[in-house]
C-alpha atoms as a PDB file:
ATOM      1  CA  UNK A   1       0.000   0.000   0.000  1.00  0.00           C
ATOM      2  CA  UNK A   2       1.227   2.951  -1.140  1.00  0.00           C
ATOM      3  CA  UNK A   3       1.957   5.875   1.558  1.00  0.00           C
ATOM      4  CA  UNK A   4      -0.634   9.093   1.529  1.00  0.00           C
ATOM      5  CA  UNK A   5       1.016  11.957   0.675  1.00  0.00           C
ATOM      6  CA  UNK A   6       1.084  14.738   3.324  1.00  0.00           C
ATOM      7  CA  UNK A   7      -1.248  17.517   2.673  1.00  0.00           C
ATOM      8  CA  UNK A   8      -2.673  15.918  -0.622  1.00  0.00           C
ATOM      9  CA  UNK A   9      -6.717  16.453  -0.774  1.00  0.00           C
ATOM     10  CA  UNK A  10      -9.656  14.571  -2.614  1.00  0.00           C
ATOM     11  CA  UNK A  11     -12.271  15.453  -5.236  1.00  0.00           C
ATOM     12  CA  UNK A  12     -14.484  16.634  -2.432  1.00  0.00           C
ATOM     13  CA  UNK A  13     -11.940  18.502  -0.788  1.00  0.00           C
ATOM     14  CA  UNK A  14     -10.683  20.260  -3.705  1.00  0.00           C
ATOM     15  CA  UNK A  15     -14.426  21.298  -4.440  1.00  0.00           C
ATOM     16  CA  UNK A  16     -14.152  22.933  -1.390  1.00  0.00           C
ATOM     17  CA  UNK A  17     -11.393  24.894  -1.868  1.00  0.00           C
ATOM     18  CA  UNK A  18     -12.443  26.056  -5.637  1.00  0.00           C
ATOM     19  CA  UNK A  19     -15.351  27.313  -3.822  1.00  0.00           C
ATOM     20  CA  UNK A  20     -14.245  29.092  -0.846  1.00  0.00           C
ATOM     21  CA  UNK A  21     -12.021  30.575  -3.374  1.00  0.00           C
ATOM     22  CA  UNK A  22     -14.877  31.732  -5.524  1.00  0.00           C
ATOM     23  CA  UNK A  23     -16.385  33.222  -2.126  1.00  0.00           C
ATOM     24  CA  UNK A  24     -13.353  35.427  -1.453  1.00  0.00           C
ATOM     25  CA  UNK A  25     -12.884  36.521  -5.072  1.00  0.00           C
ATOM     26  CA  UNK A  26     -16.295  37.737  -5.565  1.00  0.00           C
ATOM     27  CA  UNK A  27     -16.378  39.529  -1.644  1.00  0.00           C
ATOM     28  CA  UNK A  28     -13.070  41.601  -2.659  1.00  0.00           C
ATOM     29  CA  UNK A  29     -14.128  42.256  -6.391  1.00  0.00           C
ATOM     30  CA  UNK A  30     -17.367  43.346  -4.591  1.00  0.00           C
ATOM     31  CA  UNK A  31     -15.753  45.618  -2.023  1.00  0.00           C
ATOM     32  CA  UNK A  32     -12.719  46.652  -4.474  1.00  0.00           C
ATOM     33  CA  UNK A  33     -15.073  47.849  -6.985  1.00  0.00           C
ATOM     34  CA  UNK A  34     -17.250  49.750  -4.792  1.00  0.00           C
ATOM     35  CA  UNK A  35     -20.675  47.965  -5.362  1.00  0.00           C
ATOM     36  CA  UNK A  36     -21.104  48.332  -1.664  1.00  0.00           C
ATOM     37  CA  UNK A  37     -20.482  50.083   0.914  1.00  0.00           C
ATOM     38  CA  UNK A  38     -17.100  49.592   2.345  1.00  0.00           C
ATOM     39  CA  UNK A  39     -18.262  49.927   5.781  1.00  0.00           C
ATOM     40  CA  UNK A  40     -20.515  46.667   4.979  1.00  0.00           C
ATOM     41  CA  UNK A  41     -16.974  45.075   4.666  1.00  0.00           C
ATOM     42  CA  UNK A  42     -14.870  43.399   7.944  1.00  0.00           C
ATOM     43  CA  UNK A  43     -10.914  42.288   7.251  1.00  0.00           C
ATOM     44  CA  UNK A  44      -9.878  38.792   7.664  1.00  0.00           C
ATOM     45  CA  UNK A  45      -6.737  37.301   6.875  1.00  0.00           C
ATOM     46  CA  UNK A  46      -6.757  34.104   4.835  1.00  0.00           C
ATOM     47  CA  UNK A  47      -4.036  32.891   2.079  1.00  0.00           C
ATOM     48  CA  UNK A  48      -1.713  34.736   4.319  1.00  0.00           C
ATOM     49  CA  UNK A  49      -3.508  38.265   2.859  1.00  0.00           C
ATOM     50  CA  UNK A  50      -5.386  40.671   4.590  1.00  0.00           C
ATOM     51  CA  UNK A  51      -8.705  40.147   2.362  1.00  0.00           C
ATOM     52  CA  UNK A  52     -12.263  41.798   2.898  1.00  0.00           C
ATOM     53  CA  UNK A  53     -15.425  40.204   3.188  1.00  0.00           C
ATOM     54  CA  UNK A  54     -19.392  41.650   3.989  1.00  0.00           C
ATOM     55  CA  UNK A  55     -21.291  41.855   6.939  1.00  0.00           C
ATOM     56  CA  UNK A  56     -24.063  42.472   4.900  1.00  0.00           C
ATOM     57  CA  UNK A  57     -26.339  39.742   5.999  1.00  0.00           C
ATOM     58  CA  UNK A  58     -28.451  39.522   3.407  1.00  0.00           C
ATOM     59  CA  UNK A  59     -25.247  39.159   0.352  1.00  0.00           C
ATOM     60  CA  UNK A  60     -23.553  37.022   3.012  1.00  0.00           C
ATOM     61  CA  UNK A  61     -26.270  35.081   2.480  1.00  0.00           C
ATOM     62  CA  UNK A  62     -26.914  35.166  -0.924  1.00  0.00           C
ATOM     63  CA  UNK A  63     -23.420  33.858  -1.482  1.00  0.00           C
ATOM     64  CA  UNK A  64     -23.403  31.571   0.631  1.00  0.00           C
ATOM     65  CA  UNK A  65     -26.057  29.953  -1.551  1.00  0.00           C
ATOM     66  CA  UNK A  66     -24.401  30.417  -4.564  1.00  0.00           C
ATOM     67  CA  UNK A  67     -20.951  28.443  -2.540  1.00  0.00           C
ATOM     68  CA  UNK A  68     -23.218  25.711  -1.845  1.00  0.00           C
ATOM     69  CA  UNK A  69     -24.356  24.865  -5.179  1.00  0.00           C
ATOM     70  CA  UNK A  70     -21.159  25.643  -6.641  1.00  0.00           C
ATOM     71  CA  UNK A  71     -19.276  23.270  -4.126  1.00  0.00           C
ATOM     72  CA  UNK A  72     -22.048  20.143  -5.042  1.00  0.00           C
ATOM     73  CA  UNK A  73     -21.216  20.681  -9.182  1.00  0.00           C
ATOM     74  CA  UNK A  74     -17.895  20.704  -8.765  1.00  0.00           C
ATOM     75  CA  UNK A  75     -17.480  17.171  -7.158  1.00  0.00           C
ATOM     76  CA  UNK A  76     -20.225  15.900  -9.696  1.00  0.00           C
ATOM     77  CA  UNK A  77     -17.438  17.876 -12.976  1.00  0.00           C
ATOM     78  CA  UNK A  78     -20.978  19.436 -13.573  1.00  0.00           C
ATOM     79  CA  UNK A  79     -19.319  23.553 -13.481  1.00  0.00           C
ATOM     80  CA  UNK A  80     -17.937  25.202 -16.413  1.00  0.00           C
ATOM     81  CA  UNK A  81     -17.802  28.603 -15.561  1.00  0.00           C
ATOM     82  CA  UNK A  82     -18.646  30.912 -12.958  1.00  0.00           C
ATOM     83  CA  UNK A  83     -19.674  35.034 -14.252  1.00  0.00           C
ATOM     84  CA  UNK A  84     -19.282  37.735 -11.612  1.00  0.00           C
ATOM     85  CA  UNK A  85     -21.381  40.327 -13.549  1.00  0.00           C
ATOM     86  CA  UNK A  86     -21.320  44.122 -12.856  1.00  0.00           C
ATOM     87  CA  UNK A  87     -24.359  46.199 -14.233  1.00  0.00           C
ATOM     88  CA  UNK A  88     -25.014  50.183 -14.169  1.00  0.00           C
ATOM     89  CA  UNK A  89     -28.401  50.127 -11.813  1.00  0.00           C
ATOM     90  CA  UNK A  90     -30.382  53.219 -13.990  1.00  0.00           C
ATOM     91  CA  UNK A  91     -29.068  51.721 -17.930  1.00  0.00           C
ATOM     92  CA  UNK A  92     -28.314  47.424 -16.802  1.00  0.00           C
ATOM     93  CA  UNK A  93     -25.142  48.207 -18.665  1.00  0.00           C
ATOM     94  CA  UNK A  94     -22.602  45.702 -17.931  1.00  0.00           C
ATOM     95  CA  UNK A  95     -19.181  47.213 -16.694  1.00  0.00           C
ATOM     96  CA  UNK A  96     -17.432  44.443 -15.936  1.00  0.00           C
ATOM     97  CA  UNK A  97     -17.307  40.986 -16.191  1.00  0.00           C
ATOM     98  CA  UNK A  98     -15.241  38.709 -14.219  1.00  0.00           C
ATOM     99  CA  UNK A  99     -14.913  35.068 -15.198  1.00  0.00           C
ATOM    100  CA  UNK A 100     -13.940  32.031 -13.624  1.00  0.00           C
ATOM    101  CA  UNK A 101     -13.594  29.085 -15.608  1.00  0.00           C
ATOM    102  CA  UNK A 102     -13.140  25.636 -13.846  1.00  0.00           C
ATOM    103  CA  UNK A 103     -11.606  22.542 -16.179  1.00  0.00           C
ATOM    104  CA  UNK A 104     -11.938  19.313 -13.747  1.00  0.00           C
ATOM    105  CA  UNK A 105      -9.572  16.289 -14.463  1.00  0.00           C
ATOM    106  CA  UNK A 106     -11.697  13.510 -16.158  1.00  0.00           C
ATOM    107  CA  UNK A 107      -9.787  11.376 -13.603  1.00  0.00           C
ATOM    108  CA  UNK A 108     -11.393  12.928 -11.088  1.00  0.00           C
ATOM    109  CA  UNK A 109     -14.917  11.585 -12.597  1.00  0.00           C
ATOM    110  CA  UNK A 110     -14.561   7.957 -11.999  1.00  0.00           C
ATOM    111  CA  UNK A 111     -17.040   7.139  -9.327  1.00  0.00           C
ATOM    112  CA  UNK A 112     -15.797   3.666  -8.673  1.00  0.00           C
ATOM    113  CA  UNK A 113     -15.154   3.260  -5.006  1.00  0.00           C
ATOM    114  CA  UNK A 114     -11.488   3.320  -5.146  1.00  0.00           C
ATOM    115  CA  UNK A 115     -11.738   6.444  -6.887  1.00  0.00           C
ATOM    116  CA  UNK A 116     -13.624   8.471  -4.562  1.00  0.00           C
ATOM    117  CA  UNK A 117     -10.202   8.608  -1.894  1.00  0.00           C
ATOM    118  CA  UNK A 118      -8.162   9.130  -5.022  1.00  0.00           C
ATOM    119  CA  UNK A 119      -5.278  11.691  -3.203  1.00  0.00           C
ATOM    120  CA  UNK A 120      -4.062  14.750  -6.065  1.00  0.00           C
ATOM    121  CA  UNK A 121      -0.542  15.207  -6.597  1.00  0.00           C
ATOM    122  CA  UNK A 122      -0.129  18.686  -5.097  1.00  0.00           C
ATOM    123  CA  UNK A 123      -0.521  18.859  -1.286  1.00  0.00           C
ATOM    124  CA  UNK A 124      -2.816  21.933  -0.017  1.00  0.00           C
ATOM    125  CA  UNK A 125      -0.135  24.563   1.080  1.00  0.00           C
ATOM    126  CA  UNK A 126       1.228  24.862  -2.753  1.00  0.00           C
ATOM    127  CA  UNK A 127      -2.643  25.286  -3.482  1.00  0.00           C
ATOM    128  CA  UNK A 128      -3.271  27.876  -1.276  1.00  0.00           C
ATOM    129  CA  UNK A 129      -0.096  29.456  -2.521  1.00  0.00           C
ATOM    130  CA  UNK A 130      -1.316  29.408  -6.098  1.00  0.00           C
ATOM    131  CA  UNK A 131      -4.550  31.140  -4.959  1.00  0.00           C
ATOM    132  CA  UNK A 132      -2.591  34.070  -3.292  1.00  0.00           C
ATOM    133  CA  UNK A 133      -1.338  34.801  -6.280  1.00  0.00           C
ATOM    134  CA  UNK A 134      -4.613  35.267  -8.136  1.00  0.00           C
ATOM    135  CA  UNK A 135      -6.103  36.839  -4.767  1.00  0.00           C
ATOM    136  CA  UNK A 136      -3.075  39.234  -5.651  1.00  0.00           C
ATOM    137  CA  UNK A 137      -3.892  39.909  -8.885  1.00  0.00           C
ATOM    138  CA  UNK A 138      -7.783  40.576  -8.056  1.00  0.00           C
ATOM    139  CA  UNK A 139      -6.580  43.219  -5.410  1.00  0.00           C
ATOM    140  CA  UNK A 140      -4.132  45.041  -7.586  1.00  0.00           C
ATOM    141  CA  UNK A 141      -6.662  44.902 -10.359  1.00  0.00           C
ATOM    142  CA  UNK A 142      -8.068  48.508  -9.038  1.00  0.00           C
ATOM    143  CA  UNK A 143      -4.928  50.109  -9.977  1.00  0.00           C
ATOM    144  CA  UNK A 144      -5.579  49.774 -13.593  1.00  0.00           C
ATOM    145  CA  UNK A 145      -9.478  49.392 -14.055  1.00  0.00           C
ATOM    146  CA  UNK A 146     -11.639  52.268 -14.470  1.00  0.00           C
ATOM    147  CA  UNK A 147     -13.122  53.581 -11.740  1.00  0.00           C
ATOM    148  CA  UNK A 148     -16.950  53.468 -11.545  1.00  0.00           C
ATOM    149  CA  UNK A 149     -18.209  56.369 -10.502  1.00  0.00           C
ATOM    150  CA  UNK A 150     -22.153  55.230 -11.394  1.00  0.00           C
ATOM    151  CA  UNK A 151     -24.231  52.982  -8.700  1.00  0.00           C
ATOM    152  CA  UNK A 152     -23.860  49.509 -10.075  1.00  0.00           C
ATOM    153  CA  UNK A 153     -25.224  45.996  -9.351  1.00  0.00           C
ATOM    154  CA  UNK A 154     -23.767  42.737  -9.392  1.00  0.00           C
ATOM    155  CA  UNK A 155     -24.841  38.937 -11.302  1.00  0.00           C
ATOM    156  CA  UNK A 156     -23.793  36.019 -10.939  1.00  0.00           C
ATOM    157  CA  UNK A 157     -24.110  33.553 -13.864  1.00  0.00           C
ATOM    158  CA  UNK A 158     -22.822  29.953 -13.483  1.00  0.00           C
ATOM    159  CA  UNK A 159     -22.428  27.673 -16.918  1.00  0.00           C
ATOM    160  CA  UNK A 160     -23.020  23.904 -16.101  1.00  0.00           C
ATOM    161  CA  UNK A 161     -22.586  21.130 -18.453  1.00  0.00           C
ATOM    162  CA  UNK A 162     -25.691  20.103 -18.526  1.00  0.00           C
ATOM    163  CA  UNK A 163     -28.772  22.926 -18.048  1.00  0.00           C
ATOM    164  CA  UNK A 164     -31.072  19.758 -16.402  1.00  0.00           C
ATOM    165  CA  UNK A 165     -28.814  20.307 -13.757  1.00  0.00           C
ATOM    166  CA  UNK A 166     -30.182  23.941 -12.489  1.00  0.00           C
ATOM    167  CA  UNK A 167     -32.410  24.061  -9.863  1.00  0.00           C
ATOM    168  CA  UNK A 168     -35.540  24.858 -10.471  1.00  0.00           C
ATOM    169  CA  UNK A 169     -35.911  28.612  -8.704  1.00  0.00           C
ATOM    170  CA  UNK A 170     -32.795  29.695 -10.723  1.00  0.00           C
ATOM    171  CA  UNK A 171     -33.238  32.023 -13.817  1.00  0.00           C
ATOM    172  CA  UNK A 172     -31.592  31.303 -17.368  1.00  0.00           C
ATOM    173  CA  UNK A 173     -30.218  34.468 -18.491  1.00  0.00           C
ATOM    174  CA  UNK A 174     -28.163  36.146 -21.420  1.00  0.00           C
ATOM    175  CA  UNK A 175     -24.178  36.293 -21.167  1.00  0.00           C
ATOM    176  CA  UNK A 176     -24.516  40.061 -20.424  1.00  0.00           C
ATOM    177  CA  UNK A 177     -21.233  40.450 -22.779  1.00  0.00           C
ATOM    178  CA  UNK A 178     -19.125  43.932 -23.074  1.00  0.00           C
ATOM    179  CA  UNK A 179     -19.336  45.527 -26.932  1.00  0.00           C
ATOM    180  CA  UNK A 180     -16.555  46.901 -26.837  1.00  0.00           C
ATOM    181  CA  UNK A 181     -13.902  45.485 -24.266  1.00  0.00           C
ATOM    182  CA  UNK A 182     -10.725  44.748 -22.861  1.00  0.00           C
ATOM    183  CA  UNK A 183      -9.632  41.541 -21.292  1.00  0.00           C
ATOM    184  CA  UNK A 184      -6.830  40.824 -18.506  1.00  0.00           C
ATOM    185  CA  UNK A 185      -6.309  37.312 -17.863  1.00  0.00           C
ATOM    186  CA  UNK A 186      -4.744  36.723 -14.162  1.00  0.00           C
ATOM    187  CA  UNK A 187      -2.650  33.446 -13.317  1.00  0.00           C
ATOM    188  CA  UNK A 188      -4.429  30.090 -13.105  1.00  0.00           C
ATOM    189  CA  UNK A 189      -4.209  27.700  -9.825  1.00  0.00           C
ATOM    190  CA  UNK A 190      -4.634  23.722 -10.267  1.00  0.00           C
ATOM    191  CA  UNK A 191      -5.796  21.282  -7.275  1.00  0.00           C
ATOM    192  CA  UNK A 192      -5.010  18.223  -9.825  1.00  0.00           C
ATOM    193  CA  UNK A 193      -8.466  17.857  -9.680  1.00  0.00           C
ATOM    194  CA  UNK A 194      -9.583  21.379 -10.745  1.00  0.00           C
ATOM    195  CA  UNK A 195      -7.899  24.143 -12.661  1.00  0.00           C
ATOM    196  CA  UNK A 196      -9.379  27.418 -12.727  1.00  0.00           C
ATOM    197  CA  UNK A 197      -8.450  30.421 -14.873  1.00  0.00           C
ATOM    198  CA  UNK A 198      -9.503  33.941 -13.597  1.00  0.00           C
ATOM    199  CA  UNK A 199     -10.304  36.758 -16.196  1.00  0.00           C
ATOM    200  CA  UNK A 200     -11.805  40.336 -16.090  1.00  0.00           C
ATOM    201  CA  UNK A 201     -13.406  42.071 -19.351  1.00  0.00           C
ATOM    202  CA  UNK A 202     -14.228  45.894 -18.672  1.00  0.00           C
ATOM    203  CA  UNK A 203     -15.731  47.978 -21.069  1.00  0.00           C
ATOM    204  CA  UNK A 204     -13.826  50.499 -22.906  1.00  0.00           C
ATOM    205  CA  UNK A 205     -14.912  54.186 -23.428  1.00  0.00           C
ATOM    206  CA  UNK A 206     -15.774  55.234 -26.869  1.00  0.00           C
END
């Protein structure tokens, strides 16, 4: 029997950690970007970075939700692509869209029972490491995006494989795509069993 490698995770515990990613990405592009108020924000340190997240009980909430669904469709390979869409309130303009795009290892699919305690090659702390990164990237990100100086809204729009798999209170909705746009692609991070590639689009003045 082969030995477990320290630190290594599972399917179900790299679904996890896509997600609670996903939950700290879209709390600082949330606060970063001004869609509320920053007093609705508390600092916590996680990844070894001082990062913000809402007190806001009701978008606490709300994404939450979203983590929960999110963290199920990942362990089933079921996510393509999560949307973190910003909209002008008075036009529905999008400003900004921020996209998350999950590949999952098709090895990470077999549901025999030896596969479900199938360990990935890279143990947690060079995960977590790979996430700063991005985390450091998303901060940053407000030194080069315009700043929105209109009241804006947020959507978030998640891509599955297969639609039969939303639930049944969820909307379908349209991409919400930029006309005219630039794109800045941030690093990637890889759990073995998930890669995921972070992206923002922002429209361009005319």
């Amino acid at each position: 029997m082969s030995k477990a490698r320290s630190g290594a995770i599972t399917l179900k515990g790299s679904s996890q950690i896509v997600a609670e990613y996903f939950g700290f990405a879209m709390n600082s592009i949330l606060y970063l970007r001004g869609v509320y108020d920053p007093d609705s924000f508390t600092a916590v340190k996680k990844y070894n970075l001082r990062l913000f997240v809402t007190t806001d009980d009701r978008l606490s909430d709300y994404i939450k939700q979203i983590l929960k669904q999110l963290t199920g469709w990942l362990a089933d390979g079921t996510v393509k692509k999560l949307v973190l869409v910003l909209q002008s309130i008075d036009t529905q303009e999008t400003i900004e869209r921020w996209v998350f795009n999950v590949e999952t290892n098709p090895d990470a699919l077999d549901t025999s029972p030896d596969n479900q305690a199938l360990l990935g090659e890279k143990d947690l702390k060079t995960i977590q490491n790979e996430i700063a990164h991005v985390m450091r990237q998303i901060t940053s990100s407000s030194s080069f995006l315009p700043i929105i100086d209109i009241p804006c809204s947020f959507d978030t729009l998640i891509y599955t494989v297969n639609d039969d798999t939303i639930p049944t209170d969820w909307e379908l909705s349209d991409p919400k795509f930029i006309f005219k746009s630039n794109e800045v692609r941030f690093r990637s991070f890889d759990t073995f069993f998930h890669k995921v590639d972070t992206s923002v689009t922002y429209k361009v003045d005319e």
